[in-house]
N, C-alpha and C. Protein backbone atom coordinates (compact mmCIF):
# COMPACT_ATOMS: atom_id res chain seq x y z
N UNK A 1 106.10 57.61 47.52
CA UNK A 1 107.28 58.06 48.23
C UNK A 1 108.04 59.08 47.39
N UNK A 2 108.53 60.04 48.01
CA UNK A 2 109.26 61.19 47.47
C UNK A 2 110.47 60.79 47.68
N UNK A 3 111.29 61.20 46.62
CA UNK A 3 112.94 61.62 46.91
C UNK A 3 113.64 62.53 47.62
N UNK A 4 114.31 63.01 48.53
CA UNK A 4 114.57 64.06 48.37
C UNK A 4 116.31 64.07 49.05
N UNK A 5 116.61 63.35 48.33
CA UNK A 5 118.61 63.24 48.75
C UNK A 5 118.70 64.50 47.68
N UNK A 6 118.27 64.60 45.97
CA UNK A 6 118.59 65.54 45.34
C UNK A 6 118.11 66.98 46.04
N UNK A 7 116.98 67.48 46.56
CA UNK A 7 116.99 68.40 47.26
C UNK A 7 117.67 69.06 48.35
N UNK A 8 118.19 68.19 49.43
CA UNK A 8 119.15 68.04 51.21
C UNK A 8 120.59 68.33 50.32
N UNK A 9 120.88 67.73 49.09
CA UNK A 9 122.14 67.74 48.55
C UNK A 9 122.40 68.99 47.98
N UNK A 10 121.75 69.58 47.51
CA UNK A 10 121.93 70.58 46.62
C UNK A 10 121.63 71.65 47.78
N UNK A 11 121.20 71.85 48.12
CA UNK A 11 120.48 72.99 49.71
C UNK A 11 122.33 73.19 50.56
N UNK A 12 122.28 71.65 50.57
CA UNK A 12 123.93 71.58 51.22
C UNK A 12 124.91 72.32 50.42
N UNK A 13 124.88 71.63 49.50
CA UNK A 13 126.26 72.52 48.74
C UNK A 13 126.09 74.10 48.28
N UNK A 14 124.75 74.28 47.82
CA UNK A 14 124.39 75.91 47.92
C UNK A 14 124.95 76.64 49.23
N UNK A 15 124.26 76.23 50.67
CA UNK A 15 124.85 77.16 51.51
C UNK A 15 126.63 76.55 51.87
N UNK A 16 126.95 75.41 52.04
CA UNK A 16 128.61 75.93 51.70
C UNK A 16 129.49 76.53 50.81
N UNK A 17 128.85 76.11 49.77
CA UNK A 17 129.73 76.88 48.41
C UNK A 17 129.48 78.34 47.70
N UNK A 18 128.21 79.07 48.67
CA UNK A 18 128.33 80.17 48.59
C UNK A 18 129.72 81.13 48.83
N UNK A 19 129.52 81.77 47.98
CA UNK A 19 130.97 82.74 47.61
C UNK A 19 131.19 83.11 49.07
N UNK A 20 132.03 83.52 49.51
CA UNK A 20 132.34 84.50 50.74
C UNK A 20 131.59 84.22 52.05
N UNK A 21 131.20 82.95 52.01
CA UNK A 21 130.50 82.68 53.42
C UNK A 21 131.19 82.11 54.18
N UNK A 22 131.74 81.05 53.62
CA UNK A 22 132.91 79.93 54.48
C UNK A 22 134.59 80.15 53.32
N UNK A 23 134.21 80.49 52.68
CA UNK A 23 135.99 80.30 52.00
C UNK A 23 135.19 81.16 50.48
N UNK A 24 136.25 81.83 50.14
CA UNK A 24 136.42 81.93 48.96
C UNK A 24 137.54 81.82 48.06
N UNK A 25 137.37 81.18 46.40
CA UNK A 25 138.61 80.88 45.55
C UNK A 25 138.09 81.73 44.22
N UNK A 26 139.37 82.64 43.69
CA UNK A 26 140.22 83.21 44.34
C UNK A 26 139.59 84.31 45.01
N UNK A 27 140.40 84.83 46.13
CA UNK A 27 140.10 85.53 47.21
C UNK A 27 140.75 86.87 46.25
N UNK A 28 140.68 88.16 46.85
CA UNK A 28 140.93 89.27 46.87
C UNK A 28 142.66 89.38 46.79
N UNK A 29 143.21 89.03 47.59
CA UNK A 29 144.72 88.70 48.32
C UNK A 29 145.30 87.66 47.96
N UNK A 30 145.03 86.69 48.42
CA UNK A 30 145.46 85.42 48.18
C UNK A 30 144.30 84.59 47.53
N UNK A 31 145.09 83.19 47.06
CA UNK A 31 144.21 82.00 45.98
C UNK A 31 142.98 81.63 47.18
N UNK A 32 142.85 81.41 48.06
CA UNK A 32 141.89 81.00 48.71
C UNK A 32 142.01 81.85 50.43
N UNK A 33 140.39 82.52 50.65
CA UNK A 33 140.74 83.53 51.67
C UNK A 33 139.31 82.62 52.17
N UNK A 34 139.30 83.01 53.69
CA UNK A 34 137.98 82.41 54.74
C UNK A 34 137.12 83.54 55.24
N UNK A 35 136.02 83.10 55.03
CA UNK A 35 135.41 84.31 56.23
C UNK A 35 135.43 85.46 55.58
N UNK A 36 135.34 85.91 54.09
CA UNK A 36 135.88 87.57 54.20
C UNK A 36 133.79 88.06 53.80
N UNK A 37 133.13 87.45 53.48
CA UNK A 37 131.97 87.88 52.81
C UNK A 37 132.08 88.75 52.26
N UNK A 38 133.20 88.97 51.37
CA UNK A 38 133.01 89.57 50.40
C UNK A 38 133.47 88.91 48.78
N UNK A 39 132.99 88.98 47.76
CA UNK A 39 133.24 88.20 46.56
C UNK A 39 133.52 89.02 45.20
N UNK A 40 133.71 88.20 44.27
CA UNK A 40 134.01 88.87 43.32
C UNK A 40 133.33 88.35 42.03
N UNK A 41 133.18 88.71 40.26
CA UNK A 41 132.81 87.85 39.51
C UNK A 41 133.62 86.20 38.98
N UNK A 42 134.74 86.40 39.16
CA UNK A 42 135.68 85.23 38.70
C UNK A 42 134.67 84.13 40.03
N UNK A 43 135.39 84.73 41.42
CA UNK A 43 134.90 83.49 42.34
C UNK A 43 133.78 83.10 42.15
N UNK A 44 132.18 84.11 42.10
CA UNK A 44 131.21 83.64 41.59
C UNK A 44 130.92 82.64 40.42
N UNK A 45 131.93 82.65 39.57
CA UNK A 45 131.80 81.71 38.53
C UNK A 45 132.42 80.06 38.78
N UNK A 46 133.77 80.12 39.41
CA UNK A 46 134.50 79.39 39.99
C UNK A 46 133.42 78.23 40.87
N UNK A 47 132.53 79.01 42.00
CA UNK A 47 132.21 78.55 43.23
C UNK A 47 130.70 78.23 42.61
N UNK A 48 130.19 78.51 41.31
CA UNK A 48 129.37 78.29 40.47
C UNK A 48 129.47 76.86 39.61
N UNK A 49 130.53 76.46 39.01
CA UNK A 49 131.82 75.44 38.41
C UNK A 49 131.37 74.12 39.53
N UNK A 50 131.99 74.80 40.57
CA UNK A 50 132.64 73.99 41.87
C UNK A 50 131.25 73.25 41.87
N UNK A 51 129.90 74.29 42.09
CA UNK A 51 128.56 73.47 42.79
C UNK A 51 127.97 72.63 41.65
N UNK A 52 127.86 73.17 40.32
CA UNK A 52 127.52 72.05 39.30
C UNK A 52 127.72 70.69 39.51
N UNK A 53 129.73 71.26 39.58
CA UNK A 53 130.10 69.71 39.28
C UNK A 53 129.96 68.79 40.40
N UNK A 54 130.11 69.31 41.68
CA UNK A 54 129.85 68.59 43.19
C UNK A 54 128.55 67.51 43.31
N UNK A 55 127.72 68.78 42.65
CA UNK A 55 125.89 68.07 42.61
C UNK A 55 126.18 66.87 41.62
N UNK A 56 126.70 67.43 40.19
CA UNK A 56 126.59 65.95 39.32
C UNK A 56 126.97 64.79 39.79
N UNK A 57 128.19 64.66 40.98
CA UNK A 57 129.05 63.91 40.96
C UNK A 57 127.76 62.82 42.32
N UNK A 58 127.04 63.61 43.12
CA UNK A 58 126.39 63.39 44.45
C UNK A 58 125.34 62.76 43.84
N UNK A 59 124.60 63.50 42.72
CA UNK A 59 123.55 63.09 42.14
C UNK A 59 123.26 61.71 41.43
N UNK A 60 124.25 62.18 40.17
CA UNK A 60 124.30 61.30 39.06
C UNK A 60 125.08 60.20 39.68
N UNK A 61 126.27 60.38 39.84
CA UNK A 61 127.49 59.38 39.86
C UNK A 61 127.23 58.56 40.88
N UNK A 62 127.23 58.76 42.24
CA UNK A 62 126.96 58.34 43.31
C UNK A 62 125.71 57.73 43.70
N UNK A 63 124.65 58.39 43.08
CA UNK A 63 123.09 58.22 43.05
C UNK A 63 122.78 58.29 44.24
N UNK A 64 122.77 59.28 45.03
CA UNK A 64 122.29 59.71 47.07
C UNK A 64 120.70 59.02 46.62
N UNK A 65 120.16 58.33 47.41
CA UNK A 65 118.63 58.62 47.53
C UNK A 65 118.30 58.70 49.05
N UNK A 66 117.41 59.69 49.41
CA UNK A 66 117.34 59.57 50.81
C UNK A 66 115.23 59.78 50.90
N UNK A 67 114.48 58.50 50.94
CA UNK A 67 113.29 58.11 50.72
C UNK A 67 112.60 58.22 52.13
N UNK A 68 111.48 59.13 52.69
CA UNK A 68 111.04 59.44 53.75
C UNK A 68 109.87 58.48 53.40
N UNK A 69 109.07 58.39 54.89
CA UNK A 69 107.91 57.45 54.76
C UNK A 69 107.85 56.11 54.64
N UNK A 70 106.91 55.78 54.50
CA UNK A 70 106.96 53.97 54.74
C UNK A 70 106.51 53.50 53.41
């Protein structure tokens, strides 16, 4: 049997926490802007920060396992 909560988890937080897709921090204008697809290096690092620590917390802390098959 394979694992794959660490894969579905990380896939997840990659496409939300991409810079400028759904929200970005800090935004251009203001501390947090939606929708602009456009980014910068700070947010890239920030929204970089953000996915590390999200995954450790899903991964490690929490321990997701999500086991396909019989």
């Amino acid at each position: 049997m394979q694992d794959w909560g660490p894969v579905l988890i990380s896939l997840v937080l990659f496409i939300l926490l991409s810079p400028g897709l759904l929200f970005q921090v800090p935004g251009k204008c203001r501390a947090i802007e939606f929708g602009k697809f456009q980014t910068s290096a700070i947010s890239i690092l920030i929204h970089t920060i953000l996915f590390f620590a999200l995954d450790a917390v899903f991964l490690v802390a929490i321990g997701v396992r999500i086991n396909l098959g019989s």
